[in-house]
PDB file of N, CA and C in Angstrom:
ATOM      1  N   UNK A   1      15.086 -50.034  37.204  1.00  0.00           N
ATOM      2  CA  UNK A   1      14.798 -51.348  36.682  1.00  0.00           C
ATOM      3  C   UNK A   1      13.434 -51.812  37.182  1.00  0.00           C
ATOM      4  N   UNK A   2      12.855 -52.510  36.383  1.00  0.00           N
ATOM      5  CA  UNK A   2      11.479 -53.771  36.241  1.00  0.00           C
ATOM      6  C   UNK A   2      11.582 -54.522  37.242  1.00  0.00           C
ATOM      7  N   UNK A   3      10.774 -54.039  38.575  1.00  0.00           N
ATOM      8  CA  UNK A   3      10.586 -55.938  39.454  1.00  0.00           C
ATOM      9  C   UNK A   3       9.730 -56.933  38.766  1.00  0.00           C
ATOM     10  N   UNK A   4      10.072 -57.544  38.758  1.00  0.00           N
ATOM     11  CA  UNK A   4       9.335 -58.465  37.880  1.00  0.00           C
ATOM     12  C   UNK A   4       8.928 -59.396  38.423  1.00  0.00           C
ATOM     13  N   UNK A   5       7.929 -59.951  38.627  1.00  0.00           N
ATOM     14  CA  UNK A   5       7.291 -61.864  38.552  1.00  0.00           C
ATOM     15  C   UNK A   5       7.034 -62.617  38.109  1.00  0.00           C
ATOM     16  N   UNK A   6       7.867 -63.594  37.396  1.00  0.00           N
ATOM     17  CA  UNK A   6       7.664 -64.350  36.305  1.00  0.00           C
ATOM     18  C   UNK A   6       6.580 -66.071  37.343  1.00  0.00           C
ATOM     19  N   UNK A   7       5.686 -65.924  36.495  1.00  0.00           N
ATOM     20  CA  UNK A   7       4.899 -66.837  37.131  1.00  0.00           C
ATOM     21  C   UNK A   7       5.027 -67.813  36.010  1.00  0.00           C
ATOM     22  N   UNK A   8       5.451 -69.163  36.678  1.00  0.00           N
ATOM     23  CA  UNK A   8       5.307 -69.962  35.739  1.00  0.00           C
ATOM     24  C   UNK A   8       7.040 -70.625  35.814  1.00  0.00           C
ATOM     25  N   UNK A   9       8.307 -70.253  36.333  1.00  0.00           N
ATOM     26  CA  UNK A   9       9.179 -70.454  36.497  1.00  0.00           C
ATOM     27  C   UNK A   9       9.920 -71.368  36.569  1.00  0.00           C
ATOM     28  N   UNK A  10      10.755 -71.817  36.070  1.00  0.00           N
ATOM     29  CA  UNK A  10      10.932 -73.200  36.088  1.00  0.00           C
ATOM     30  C   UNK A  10      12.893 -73.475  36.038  1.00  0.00           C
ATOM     31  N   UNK A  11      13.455 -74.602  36.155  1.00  0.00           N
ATOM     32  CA  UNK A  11      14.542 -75.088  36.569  1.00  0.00           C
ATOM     33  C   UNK A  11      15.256 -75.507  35.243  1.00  0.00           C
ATOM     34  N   UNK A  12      14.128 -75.561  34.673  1.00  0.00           N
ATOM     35  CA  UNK A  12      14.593 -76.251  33.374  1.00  0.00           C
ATOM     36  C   UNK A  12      14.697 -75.196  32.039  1.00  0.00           C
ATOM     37  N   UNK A  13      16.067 -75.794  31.993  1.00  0.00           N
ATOM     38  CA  UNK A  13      16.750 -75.161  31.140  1.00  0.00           C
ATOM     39  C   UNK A  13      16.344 -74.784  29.031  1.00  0.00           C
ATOM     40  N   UNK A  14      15.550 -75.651  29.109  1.00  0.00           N
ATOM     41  CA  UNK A  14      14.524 -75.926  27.920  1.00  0.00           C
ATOM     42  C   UNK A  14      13.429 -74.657  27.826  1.00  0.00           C
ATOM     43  N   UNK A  15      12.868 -74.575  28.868  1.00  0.00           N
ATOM     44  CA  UNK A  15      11.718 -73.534  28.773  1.00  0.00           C
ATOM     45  C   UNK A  15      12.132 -72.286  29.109  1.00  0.00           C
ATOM     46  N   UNK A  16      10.958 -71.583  28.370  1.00  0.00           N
ATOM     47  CA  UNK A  16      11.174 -70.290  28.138  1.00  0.00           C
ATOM     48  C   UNK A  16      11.230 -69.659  29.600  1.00  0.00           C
ATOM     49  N   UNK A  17      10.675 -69.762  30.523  1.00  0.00           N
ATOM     50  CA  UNK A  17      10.364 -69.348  31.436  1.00  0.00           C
ATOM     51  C   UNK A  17      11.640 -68.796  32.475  1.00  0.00           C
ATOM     52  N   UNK A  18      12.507 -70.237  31.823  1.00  0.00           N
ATOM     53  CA  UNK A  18      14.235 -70.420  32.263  1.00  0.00           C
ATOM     54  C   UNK A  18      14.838 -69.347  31.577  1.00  0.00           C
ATOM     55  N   UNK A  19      14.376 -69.087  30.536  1.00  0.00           N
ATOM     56  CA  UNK A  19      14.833 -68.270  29.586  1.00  0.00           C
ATOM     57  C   UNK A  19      14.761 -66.776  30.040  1.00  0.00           C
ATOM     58  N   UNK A  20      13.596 -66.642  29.908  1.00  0.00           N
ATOM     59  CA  UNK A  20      13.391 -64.993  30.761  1.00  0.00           C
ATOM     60  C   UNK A  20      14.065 -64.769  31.914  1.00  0.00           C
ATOM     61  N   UNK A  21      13.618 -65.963  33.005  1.00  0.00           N
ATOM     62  CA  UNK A  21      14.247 -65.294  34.589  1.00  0.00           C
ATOM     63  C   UNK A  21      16.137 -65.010  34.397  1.00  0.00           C
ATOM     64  N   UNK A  22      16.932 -65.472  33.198  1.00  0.00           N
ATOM     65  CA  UNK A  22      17.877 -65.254  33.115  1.00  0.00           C
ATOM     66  C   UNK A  22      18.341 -63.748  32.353  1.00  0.00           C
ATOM     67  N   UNK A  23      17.316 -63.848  31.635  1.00  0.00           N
ATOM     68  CA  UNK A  23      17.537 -62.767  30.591  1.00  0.00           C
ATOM     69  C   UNK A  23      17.365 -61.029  31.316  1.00  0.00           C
ATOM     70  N   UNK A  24      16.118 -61.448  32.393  1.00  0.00           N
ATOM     71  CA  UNK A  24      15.324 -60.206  32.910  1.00  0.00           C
ATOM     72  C   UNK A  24      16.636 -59.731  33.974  1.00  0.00           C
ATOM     73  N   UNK A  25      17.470 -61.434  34.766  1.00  0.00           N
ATOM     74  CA  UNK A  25      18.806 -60.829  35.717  1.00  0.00           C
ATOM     75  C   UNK A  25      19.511 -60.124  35.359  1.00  0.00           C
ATOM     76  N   UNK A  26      20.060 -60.784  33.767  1.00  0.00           N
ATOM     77  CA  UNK A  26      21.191 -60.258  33.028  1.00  0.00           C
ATOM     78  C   UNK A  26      20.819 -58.661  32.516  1.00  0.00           C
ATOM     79  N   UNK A  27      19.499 -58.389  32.746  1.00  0.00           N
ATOM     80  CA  UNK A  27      19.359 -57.060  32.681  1.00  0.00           C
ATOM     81  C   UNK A  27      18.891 -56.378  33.502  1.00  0.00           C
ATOM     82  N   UNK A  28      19.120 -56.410  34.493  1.00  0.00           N
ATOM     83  CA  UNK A  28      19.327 -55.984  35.906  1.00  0.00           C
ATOM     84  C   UNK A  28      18.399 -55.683  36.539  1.00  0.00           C
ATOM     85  N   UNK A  29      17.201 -56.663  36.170  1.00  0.00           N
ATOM     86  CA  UNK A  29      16.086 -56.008  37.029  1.00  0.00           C
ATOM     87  C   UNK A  29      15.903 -57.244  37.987  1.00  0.00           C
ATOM     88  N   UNK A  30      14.945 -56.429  38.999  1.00  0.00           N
ATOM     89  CA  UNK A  30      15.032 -57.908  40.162  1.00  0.00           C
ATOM     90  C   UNK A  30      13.316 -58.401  39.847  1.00  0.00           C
ATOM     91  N   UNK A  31      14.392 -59.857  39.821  1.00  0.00           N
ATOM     92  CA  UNK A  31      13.245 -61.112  39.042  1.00  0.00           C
ATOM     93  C   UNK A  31      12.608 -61.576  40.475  1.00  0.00           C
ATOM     94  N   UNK A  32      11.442 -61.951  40.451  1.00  0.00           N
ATOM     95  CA  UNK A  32      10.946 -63.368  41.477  1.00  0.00           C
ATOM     96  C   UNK A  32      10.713 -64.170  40.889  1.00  0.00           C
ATOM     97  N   UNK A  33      11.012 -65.584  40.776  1.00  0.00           N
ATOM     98  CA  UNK A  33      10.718 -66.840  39.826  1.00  0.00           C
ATOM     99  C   UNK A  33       9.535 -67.197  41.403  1.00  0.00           C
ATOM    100  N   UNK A  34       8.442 -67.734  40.492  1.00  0.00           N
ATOM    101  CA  UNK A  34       7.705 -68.010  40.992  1.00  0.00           C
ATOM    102  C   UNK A  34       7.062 -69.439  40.024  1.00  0.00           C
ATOM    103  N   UNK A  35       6.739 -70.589  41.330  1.00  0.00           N
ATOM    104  CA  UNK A  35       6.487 -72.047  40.150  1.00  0.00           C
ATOM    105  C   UNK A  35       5.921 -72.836  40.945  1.00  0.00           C
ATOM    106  N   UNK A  36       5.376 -74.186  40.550  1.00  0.00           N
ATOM    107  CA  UNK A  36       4.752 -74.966  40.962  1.00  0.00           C
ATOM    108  C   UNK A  36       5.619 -76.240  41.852  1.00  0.00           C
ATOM    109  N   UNK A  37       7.320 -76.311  41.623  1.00  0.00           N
ATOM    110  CA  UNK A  37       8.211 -76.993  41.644  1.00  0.00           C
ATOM    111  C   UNK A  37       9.311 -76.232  42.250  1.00  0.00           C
ATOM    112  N   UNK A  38       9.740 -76.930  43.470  1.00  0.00           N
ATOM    113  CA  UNK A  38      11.286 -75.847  44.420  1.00  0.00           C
ATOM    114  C   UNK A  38      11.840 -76.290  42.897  1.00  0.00           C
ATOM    115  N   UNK A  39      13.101 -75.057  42.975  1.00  0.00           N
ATOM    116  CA  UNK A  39      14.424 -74.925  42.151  1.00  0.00           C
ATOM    117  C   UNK A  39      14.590 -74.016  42.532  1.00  0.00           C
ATOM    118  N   UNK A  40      16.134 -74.050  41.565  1.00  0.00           N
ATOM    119  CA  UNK A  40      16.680 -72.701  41.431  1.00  0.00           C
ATOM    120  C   UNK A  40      16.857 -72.177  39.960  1.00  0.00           C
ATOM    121  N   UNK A  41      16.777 -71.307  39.702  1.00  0.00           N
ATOM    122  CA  UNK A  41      17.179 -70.388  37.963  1.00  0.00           C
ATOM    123  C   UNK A  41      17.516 -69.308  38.205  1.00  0.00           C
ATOM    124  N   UNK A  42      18.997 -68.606  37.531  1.00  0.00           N
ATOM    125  CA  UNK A  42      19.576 -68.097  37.778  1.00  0.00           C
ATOM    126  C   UNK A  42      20.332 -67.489  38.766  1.00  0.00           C
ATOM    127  N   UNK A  43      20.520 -68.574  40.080  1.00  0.00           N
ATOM    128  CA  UNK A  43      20.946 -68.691  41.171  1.00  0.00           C
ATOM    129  C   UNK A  43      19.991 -68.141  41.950  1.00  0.00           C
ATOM    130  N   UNK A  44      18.529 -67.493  42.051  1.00  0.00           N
ATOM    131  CA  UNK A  44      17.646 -67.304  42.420  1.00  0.00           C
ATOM    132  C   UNK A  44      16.798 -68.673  43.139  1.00  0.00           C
ATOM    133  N   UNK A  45      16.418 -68.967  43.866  1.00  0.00           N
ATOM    134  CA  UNK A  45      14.974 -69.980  44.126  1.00  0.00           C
ATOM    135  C   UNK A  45      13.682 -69.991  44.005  1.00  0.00           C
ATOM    136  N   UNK A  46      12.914 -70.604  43.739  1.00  0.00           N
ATOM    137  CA  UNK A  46      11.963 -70.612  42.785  1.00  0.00           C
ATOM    138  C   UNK A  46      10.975 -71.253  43.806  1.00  0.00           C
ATOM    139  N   UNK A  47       9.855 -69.485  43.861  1.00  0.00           N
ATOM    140  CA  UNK A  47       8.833 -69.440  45.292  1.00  0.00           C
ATOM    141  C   UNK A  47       7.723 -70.256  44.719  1.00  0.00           C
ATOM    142  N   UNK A  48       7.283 -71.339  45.541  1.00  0.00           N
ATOM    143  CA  UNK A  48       6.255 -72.224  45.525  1.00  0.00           C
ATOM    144  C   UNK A  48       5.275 -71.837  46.055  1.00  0.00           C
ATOM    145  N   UNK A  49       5.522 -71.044  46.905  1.00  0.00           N
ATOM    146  CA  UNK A  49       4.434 -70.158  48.184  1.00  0.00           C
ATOM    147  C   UNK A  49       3.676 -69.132  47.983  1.00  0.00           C
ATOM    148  N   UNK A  50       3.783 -68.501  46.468  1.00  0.00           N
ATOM    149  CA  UNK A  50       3.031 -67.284  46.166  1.00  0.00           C
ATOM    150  C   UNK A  50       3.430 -66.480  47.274  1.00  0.00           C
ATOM    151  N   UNK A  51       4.673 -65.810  47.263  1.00  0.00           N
ATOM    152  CA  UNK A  51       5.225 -64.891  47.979  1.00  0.00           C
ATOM    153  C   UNK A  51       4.732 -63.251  47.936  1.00  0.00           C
ATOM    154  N   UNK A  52       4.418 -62.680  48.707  1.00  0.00           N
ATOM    155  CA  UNK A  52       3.543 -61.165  48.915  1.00  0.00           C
ATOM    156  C   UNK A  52       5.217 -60.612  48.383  1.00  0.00           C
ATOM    157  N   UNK A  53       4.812 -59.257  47.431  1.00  0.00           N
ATOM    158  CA  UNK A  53       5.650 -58.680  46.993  1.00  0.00           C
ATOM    159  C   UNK A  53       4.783 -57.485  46.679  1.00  0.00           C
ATOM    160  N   UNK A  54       6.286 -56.131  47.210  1.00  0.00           N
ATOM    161  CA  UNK A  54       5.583 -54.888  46.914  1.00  0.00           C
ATOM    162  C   UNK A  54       5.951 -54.404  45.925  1.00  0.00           C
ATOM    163  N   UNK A  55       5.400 -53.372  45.096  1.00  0.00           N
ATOM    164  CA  UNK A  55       6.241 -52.451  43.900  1.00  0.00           C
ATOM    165  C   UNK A  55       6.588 -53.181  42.682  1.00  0.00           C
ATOM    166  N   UNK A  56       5.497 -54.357  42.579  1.00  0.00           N
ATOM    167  CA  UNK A  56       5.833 -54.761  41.528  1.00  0.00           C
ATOM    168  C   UNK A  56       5.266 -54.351  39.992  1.00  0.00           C
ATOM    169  N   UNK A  57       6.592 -53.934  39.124  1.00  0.00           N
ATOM    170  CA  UNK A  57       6.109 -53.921  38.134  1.00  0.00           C
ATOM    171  C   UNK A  57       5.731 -54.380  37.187  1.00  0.00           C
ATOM    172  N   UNK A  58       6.056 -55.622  36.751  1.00  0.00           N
ATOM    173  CA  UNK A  58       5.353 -56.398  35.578  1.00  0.00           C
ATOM    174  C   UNK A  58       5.226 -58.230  36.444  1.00  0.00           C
ATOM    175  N   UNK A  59       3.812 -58.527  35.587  1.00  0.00           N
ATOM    176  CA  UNK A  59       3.679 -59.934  35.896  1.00  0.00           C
ATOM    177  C   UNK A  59       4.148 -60.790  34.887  1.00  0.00           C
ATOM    178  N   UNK A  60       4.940 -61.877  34.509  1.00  0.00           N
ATOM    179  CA  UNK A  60       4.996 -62.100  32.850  1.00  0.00           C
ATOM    180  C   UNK A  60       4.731 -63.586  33.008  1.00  0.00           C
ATOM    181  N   UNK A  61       4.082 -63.819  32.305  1.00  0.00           N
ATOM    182  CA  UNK A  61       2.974 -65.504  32.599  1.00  0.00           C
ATOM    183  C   UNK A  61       3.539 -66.195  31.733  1.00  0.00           C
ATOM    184  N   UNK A  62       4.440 -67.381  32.344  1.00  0.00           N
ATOM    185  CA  UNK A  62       4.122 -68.745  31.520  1.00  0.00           C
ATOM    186  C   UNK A  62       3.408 -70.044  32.033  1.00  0.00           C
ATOM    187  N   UNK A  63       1.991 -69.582  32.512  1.00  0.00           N
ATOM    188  CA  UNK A  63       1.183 -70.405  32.439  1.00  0.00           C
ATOM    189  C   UNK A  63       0.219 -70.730  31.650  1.00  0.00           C
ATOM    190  N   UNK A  64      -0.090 -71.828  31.059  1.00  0.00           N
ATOM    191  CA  UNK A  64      -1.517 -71.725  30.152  1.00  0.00           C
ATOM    192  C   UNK A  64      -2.644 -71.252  30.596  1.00  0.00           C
ATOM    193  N   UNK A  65      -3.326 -70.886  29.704  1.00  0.00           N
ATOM    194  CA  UNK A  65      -4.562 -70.057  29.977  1.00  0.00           C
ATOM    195  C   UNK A  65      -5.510 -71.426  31.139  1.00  0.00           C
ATOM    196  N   UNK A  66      -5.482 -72.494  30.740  1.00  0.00           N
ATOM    197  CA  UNK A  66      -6.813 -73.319  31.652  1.00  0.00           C
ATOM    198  C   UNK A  66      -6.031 -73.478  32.800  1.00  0.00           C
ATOM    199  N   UNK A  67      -4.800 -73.314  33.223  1.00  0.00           N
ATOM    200  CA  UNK A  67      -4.194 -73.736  34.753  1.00  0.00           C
ATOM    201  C   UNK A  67      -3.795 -71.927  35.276  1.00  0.00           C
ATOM    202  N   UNK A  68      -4.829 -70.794  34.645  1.00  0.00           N
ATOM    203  CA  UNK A  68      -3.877 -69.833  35.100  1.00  0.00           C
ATOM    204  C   UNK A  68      -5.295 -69.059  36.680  1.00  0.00           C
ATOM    205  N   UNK A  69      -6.619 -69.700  36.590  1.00  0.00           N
ATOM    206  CA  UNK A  69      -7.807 -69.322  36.750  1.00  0.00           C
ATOM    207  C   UNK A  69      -7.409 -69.752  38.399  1.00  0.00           C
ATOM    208  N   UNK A  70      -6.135 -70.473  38.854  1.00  0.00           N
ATOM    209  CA  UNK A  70      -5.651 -70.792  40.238  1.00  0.00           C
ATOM    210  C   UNK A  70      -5.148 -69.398  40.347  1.00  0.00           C
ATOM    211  N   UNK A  71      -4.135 -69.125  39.624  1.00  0.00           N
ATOM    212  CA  UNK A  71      -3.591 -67.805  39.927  1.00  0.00           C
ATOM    213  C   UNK A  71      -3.849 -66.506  39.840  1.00  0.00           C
ATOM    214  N   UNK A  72      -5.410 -66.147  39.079  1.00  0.00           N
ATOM    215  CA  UNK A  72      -5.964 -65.045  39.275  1.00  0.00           C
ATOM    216  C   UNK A  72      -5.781 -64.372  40.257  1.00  0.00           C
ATOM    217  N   UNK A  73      -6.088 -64.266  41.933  1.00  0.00           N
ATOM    218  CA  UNK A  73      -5.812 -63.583  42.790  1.00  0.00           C
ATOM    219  C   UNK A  73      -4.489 -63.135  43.396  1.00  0.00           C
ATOM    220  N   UNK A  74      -3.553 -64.446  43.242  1.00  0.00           N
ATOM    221  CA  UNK A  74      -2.705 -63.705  43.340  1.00  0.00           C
ATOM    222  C   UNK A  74      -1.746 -62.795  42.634  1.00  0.00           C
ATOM    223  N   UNK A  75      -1.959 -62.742  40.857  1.00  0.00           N
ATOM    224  CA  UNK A  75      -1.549 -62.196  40.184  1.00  0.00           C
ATOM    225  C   UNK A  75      -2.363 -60.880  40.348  1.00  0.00           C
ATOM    226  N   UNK A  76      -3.546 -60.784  40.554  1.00  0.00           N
ATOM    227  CA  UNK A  76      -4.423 -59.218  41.062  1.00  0.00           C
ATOM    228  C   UNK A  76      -3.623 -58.593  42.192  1.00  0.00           C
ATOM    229  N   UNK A  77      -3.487 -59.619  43.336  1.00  0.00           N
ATOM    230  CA  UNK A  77      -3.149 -58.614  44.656  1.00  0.00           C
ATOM    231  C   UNK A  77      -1.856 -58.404  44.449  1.00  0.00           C
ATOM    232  N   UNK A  78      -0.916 -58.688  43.599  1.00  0.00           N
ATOM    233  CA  UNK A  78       0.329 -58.583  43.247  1.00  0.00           C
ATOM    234  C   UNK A  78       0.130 -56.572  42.741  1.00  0.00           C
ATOM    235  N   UNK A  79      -0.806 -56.392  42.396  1.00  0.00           N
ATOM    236  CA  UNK A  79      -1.202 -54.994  41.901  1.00  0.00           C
ATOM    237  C   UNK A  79       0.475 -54.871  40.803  1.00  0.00           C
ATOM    238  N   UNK A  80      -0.075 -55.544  39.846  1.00  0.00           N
ATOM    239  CA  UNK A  80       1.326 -55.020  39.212  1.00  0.00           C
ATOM    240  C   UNK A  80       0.870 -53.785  37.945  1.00  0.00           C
ATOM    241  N   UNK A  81       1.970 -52.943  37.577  1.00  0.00           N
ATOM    242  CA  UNK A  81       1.601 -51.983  36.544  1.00  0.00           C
ATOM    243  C   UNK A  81       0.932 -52.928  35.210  1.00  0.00           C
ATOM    244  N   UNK A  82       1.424 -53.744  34.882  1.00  0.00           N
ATOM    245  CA  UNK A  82       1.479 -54.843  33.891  1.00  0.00           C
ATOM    246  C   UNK A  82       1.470 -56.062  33.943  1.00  0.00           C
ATOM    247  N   UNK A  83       0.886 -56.854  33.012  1.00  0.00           N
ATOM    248  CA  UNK A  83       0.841 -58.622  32.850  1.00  0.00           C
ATOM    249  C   UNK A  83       1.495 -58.602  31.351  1.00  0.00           C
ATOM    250  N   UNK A  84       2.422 -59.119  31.382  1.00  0.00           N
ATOM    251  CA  UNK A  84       3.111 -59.668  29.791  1.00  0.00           C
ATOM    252  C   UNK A  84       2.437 -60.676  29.777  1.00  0.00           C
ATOM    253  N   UNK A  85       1.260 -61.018  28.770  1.00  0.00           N
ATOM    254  CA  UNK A  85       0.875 -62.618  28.279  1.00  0.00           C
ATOM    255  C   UNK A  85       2.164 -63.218  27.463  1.00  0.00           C
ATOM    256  N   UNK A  86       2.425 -63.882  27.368  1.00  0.00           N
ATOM    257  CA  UNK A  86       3.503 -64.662  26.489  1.00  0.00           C
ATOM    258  C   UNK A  86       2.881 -65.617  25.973  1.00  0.00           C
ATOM    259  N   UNK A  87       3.512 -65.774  24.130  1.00  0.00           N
ATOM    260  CA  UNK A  87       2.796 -66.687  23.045  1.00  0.00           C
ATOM    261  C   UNK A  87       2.672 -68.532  23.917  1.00  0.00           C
ATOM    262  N   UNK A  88       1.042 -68.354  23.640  1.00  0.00           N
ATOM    263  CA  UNK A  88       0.225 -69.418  24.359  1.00  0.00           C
ATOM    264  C   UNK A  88      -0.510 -68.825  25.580  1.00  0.00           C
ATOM    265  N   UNK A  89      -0.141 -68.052  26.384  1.00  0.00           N
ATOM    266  CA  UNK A  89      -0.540 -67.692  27.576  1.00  0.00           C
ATOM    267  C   UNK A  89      -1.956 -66.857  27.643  1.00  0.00           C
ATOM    268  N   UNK A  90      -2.022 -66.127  26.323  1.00  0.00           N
ATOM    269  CA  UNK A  90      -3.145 -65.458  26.118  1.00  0.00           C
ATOM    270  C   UNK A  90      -4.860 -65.611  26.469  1.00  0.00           C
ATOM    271  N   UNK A  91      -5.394 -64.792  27.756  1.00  0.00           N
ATOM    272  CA  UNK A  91      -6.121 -65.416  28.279  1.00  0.00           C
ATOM    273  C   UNK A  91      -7.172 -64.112  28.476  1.00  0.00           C
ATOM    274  N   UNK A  92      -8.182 -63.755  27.693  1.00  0.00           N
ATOM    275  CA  UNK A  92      -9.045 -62.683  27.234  1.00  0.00           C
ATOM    276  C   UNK A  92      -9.849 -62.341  29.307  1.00  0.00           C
ATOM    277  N   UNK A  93     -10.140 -63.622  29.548  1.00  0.00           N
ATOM    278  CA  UNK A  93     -10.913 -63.028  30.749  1.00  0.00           C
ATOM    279  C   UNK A  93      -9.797 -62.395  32.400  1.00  0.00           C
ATOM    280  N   UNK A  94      -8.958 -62.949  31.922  1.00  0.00           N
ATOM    281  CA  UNK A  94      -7.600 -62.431  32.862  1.00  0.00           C
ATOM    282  C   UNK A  94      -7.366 -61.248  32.808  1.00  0.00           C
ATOM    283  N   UNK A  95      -6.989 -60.728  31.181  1.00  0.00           N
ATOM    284  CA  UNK A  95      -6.899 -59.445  30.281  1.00  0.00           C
ATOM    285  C   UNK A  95      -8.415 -58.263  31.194  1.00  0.00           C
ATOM    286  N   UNK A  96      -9.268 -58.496  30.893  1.00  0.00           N
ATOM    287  CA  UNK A  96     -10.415 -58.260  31.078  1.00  0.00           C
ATOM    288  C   UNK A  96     -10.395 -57.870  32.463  1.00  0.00           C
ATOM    289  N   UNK A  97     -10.090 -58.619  33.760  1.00  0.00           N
ATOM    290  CA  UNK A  97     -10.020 -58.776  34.978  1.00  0.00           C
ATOM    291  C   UNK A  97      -8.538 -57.620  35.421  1.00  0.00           C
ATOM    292  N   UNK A  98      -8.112 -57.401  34.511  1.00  0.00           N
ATOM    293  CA  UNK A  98      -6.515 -56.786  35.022  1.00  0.00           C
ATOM    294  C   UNK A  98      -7.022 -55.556  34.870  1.00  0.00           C
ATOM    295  N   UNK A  99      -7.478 -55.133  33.423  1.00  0.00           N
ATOM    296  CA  UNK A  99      -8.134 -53.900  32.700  1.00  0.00           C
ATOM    297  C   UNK A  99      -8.513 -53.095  33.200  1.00  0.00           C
ATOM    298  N   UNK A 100     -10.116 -53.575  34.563  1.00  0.00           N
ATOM    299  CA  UNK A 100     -10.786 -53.331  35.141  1.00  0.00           C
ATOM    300  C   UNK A 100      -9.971 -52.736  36.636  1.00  0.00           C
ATOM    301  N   UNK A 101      -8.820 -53.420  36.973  1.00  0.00           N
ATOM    302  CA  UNK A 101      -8.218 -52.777  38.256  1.00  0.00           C
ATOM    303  C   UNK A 101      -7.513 -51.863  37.502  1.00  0.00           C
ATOM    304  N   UNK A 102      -7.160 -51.480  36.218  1.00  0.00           N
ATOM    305  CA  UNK A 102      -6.070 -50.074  35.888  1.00  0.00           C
ATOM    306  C   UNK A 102      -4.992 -50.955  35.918  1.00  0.00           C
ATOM    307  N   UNK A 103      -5.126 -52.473  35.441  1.00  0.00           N
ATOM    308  CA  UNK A 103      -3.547 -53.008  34.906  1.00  0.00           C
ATOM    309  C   UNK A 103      -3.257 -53.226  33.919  1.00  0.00           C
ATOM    310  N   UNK A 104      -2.369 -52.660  32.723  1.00  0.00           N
ATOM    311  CA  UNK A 104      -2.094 -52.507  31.643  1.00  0.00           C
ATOM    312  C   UNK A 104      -1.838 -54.404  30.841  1.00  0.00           C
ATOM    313  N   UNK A 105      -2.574 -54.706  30.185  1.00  0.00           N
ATOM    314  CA  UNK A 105      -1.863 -55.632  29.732  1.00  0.00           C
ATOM    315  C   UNK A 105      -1.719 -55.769  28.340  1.00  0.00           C
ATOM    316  N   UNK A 106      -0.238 -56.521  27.976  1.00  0.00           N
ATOM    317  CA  UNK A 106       0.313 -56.869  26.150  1.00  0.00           C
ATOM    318  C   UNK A 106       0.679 -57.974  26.051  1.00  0.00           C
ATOM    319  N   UNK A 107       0.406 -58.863  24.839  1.00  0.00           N
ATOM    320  CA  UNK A 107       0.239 -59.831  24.387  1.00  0.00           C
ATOM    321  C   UNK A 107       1.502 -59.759  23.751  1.00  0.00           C
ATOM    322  N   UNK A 108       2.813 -60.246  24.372  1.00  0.00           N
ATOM    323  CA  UNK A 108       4.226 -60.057  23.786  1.00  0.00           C
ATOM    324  C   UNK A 108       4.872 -61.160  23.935  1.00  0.00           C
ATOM    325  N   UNK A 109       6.189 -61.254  23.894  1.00  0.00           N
ATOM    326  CA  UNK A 109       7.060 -62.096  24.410  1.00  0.00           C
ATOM    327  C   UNK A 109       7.784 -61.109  25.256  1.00  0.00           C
ATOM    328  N   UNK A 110       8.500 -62.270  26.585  1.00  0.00           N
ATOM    329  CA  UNK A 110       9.532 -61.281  26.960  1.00  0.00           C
ATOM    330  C   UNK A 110      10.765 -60.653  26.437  1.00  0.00           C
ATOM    331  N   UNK A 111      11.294 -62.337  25.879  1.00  0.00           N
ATOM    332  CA  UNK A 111      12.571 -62.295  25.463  1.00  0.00           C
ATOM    333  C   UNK A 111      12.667 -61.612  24.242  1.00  0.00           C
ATOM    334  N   UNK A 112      11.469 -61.209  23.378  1.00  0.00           N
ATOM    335  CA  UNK A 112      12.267 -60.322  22.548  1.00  0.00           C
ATOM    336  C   UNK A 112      11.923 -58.697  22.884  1.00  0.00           C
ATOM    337  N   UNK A 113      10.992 -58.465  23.800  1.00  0.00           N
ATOM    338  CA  UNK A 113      10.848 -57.496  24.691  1.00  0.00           C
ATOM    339  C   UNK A 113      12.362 -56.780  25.308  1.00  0.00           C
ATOM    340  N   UNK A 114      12.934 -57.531  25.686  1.00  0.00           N
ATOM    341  CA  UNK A 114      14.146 -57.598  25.969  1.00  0.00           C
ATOM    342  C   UNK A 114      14.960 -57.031  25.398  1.00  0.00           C
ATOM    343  N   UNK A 115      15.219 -58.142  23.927  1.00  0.00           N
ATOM    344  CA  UNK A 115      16.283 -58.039  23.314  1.00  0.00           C
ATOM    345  C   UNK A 115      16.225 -56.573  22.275  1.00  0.00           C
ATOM    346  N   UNK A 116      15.011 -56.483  21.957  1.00  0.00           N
ATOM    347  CA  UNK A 116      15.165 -55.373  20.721  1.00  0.00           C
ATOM    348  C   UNK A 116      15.094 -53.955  21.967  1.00  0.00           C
ATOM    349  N   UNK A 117      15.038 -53.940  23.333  1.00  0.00           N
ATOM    350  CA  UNK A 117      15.125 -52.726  23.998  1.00  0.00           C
ATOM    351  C   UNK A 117      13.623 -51.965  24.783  1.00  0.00           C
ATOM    352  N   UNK A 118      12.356 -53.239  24.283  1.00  0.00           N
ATOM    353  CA  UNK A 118      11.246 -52.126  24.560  1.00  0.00           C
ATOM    354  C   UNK A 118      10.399 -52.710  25.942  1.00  0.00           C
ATOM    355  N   UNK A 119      11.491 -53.280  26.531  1.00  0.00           N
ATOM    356  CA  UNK A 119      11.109 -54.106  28.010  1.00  0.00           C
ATOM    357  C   UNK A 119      10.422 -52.635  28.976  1.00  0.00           C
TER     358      UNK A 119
END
């Protein structure tokens, strides 16, 4: 399974973000919700601290592109195989910046990443 870091994470049950960190559990990979706001989603807690994590394989962003230029570094030193942009998130100089270290990135959604099998 996918370690995953969903940046952008949230409590609320409305956003997508809620959406994934449930979807990515229910498929058994181990999530880090990572957010701007303590909670919890999917009985997980939701790191405010930009927590150091090893072996991670995908980053999946629900941040907008103009609030994501805070999280550049730590989404780099995260060294993940991958960045999932998710619709809105799409951010050419991030893309560009990942490219350049040998990090694969796709302009997808998660949740249907997910659902049709090609997570």
């Amino acid at each position: 399974m996918k370690k995953t870091v969903v940046i952008g994470a949230s409590d609320n049950p409305a956003r997508y973000s809620y959406r994934a960190v449930n979807m990515l559990k229910n498929y058994g990979h181990e999530v880090v919700p990572v957010g701007i706001r303590k909670g919890q989603v999917a009985g997980l807690d939701i790191h405010t601290d930009r927590p150091t994590e090893e072996s991670v394989d995908t980053v999946t962003l629900y941040v907008g592109p103009q609030n994501q230029p805070a999280w550049y570094d730590y989404i780099l030193d995260l060294k993940p195989k991958r960045i999932i942009f998710n619709p809105g998130t799409e951010n050419e100089e991030l893309e560009k910046m990942a490219q350049e270290k040998g990090i694969r990135t796709e302009e997808a959604c998660t949740l249907v990443m997910l659902s049709i099998g090609n997570y």
